[in-house]
N, C-alpha and C. Protein backbone atom coordinates (compact mmCIF):
# COMPACT_ATOMS: atom_id res chain seq x y z
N UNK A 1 -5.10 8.75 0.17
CA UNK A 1 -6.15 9.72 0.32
C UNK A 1 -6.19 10.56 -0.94
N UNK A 2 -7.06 10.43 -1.77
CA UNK A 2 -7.14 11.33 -2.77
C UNK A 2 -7.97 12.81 -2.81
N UNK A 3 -8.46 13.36 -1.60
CA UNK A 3 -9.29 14.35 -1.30
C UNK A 3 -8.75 14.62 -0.04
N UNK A 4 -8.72 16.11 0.00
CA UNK A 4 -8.43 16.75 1.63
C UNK A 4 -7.00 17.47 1.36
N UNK A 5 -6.49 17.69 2.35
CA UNK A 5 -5.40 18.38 2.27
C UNK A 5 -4.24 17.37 2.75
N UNK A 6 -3.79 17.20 1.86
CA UNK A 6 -2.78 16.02 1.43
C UNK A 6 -1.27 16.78 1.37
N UNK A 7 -1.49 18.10 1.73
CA UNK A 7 -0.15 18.99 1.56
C UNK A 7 0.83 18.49 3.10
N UNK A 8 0.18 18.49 3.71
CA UNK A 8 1.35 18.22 4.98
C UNK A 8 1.37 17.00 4.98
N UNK A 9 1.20 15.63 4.39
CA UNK A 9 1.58 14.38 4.39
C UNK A 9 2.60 14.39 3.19
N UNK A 10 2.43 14.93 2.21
CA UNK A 10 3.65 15.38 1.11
C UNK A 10 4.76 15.83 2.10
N UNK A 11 4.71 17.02 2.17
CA UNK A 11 5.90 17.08 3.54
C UNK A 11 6.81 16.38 4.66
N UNK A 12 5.46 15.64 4.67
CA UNK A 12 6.28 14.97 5.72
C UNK A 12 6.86 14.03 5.51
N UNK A 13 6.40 13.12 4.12
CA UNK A 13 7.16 12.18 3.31
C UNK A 13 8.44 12.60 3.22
N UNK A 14 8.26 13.84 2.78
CA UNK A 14 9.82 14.31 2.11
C UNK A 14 11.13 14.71 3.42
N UNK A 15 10.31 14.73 4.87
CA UNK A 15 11.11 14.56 5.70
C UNK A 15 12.07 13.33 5.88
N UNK A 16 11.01 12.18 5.74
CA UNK A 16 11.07 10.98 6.29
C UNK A 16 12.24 10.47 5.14
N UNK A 17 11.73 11.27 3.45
CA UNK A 17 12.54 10.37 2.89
C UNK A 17 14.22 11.13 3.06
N UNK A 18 14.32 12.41 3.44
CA UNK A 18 15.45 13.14 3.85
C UNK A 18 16.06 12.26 4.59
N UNK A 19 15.40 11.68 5.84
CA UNK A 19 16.23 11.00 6.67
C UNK A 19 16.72 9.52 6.67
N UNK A 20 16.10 9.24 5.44
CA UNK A 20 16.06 7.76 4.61
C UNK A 20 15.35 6.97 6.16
N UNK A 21 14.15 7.30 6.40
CA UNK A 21 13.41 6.45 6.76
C UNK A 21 12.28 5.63 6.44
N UNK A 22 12.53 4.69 5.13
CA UNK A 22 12.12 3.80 4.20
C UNK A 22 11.09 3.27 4.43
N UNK A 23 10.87 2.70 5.90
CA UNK A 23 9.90 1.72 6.40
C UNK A 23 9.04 2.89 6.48
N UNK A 24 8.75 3.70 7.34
CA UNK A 24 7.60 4.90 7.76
C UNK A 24 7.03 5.26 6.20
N UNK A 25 7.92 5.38 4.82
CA UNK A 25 7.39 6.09 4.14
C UNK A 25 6.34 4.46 3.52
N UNK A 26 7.05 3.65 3.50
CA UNK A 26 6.29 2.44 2.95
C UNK A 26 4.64 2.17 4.15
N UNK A 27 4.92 2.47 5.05
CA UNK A 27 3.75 2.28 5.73
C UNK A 27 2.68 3.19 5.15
N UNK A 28 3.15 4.68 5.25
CA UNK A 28 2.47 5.40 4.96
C UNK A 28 1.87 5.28 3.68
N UNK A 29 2.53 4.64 3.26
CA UNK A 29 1.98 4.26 1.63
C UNK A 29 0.81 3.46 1.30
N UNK A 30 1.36 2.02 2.23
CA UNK A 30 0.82 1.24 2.53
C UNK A 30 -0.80 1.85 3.36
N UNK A 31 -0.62 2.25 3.99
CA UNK A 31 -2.38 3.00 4.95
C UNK A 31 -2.61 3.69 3.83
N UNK A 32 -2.22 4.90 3.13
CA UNK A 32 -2.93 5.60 1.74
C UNK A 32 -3.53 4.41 0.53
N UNK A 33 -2.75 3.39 0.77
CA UNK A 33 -3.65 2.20 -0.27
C UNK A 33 -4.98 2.22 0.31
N UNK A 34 -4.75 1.55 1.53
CA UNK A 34 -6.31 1.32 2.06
C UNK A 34 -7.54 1.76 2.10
N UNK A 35 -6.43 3.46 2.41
CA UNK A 35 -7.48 4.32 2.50
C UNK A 35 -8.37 4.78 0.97
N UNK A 36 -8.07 4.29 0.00
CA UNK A 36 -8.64 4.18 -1.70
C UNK A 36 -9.40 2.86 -1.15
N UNK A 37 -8.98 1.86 -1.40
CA UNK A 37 -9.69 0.42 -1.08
C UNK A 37 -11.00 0.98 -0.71
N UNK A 38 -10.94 1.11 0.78
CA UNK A 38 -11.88 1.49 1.63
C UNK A 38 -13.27 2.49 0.66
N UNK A 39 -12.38 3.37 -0.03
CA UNK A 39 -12.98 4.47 -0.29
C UNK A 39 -14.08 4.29 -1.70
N UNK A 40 -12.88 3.46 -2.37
CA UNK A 40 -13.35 3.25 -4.20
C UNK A 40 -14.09 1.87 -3.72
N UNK A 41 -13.98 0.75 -3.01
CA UNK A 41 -14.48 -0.24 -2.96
C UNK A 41 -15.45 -0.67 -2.11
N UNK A 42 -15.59 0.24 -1.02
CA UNK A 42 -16.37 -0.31 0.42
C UNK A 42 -15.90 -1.53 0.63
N UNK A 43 -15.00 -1.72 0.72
CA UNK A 43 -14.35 -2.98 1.21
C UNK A 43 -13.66 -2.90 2.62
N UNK A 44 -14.16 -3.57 3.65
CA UNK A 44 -13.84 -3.66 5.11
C UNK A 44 -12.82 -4.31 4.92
N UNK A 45 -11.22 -3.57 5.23
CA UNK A 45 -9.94 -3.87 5.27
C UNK A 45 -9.62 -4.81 6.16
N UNK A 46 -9.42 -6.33 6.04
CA UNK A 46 -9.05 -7.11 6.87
C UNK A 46 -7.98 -8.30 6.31
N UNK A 47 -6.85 -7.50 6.25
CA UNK A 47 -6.08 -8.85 5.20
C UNK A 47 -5.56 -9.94 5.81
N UNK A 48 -5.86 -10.36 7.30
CA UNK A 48 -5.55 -11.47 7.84
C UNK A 48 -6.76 -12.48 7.21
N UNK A 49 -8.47 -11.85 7.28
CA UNK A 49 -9.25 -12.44 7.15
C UNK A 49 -8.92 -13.32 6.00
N UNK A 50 -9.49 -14.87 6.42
CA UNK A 50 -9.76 -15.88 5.59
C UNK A 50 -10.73 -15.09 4.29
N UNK A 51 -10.40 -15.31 3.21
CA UNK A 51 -11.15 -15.23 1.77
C UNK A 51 -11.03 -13.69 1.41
N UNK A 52 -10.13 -12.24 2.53
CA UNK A 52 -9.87 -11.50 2.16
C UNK A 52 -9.59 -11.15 0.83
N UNK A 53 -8.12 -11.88 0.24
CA UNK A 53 -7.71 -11.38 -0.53
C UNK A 53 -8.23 -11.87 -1.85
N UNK A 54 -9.29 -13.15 -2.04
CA UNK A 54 -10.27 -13.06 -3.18
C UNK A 54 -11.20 -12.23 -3.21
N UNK A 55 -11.60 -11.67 -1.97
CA UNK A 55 -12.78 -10.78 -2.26
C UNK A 55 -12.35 -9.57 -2.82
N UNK A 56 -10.90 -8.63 -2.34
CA UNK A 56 -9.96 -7.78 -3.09
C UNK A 56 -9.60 -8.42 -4.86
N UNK A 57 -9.49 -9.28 -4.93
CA UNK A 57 -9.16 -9.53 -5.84
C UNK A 57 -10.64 -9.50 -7.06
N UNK A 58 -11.65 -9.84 -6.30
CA UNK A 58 -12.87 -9.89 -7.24
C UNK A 58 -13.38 -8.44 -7.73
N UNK A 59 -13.40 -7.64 -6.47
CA UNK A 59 -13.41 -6.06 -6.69
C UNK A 59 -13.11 -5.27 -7.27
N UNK A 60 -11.48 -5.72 -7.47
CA UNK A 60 -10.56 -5.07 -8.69
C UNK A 60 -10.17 -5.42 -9.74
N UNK A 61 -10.94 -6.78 -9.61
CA UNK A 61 -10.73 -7.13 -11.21
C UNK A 61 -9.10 -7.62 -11.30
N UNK A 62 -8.27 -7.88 -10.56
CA UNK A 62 -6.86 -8.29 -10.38
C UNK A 62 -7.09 -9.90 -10.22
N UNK A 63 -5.78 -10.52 -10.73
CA UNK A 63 -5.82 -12.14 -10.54
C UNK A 63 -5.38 -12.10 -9.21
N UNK A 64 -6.37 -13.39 -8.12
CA UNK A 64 -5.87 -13.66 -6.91
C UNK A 64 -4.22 -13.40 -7.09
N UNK A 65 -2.91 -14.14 -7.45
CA UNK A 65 -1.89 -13.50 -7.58
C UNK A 65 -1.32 -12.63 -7.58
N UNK A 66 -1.87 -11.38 -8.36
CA UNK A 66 -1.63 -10.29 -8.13
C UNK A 66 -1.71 -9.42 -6.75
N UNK A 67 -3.00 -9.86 -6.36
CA UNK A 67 -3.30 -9.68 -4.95
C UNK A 67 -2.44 -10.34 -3.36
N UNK A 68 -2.05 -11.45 -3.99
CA UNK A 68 -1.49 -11.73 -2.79
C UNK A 68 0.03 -11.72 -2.39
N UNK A 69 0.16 -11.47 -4.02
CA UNK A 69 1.71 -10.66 -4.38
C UNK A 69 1.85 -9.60 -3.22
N UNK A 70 0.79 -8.39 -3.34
CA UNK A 70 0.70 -6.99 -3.05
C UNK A 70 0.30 -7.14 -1.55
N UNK A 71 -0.31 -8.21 -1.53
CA UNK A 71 -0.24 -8.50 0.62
C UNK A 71 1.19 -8.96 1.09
N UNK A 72 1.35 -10.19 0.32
CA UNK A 72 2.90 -10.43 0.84
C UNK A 72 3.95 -9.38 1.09
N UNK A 73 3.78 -8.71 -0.15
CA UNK A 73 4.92 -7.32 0.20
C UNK A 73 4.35 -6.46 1.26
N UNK A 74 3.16 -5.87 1.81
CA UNK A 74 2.87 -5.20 2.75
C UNK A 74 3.41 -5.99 4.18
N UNK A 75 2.85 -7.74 4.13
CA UNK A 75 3.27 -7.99 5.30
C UNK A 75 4.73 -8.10 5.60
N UNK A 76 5.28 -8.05 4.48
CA UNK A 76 7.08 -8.45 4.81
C UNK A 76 7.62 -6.65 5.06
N UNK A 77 6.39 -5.79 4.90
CA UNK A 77 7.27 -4.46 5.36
C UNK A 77 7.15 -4.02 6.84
N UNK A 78 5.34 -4.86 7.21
CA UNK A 78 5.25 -4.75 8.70
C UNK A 78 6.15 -5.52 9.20
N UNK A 79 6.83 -6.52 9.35
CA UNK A 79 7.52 -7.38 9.94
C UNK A 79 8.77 -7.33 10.06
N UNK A 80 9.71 -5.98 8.74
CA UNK A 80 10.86 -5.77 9.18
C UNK A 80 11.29 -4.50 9.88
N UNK A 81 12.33 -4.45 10.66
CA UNK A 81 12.63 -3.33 11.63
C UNK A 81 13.01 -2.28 10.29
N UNK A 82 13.53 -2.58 9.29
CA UNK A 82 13.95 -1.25 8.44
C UNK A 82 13.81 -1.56 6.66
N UNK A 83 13.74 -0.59 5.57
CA UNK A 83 14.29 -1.47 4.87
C UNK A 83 14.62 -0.01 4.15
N UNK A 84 15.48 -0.83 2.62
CA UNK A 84 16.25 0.24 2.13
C UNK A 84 15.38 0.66 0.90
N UNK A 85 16.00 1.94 0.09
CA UNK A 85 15.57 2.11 -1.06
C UNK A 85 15.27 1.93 -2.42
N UNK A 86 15.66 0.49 -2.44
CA UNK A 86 15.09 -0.41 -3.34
C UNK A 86 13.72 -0.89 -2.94
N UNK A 87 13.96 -1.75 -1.66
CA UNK A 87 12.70 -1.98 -1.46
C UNK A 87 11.09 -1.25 -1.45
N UNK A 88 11.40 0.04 -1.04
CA UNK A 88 10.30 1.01 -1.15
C UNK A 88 10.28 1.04 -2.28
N UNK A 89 10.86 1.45 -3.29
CA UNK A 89 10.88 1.50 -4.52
C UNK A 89 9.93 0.44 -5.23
N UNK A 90 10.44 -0.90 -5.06
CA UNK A 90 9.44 -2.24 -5.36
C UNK A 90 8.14 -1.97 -5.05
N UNK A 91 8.03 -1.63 -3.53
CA UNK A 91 6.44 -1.39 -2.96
C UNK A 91 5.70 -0.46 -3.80
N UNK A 92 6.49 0.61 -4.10
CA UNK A 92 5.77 2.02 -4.79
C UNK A 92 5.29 1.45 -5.96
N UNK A 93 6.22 0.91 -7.06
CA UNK A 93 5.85 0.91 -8.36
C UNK A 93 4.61 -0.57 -8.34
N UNK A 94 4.64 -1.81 -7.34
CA UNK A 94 3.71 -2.30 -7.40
C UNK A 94 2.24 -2.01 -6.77
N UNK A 95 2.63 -0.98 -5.79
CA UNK A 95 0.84 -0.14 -5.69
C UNK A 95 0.66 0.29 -6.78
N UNK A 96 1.84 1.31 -7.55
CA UNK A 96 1.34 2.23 -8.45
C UNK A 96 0.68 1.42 -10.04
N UNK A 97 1.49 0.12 -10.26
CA UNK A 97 0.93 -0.66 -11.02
C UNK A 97 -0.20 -1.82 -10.79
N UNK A 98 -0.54 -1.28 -9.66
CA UNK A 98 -2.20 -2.04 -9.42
C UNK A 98 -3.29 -1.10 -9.46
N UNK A 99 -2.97 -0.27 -9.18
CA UNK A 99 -4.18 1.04 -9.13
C UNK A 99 -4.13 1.29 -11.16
N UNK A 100 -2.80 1.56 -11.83
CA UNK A 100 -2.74 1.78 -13.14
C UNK A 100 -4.13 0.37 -13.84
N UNK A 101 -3.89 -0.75 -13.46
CA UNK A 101 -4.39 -1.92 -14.11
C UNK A 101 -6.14 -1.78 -13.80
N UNK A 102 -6.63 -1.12 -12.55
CA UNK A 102 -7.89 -1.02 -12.27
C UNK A 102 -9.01 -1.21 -13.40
């Protein structure tokens, strides 16, 4: 979310990351992507959909690869019960280096 009051989701990150709860902060990360997608692209978020992630990929100007890099890691964060601080770490710097490449 890049507009609004973004002060109590800062906060609450910094709870979550107090309590090293890795997965919640990666989700949350993960939904704040979308919520840009959605926003900068009008793109109807559906990454199961068939031809999804070329149509993301055409939008942003990213190689299919890149893109399905950045799904794979979202779906391997929905699918595990926890993960540690490396892994968020990975997730962070590859949102943060897809939005940088725009």
């Amino acid at each position: 979310r890049l507009q609004g009051d973004w002060s109590s989701d800062v906060c609450s990150s910094d709870l979550y990351y107090q309590r090293a709860d890795h997965k919640n902060i990666a989700e949350k990360k993960i939904t704040f992507f979308w919520d840009r997608v959605r926003s900068h692209y009008f793109l109807s978020i559906n990454p199961g959909q068939e031809g999804f992630a070329e149509a993301l990929a055409k939008k942003t100007g990213h190689s299919l690869d890149a893109v399905t890099n950045l799904l794979s890691q979202f779906d391997s964060v929905h699918q595990a019960k926890q993960i540690d601080a490396a892994r968020l770490k990975r997730l962070s710097d590859t949102i943060i280096d897809f939005w940088k490449k725009k």
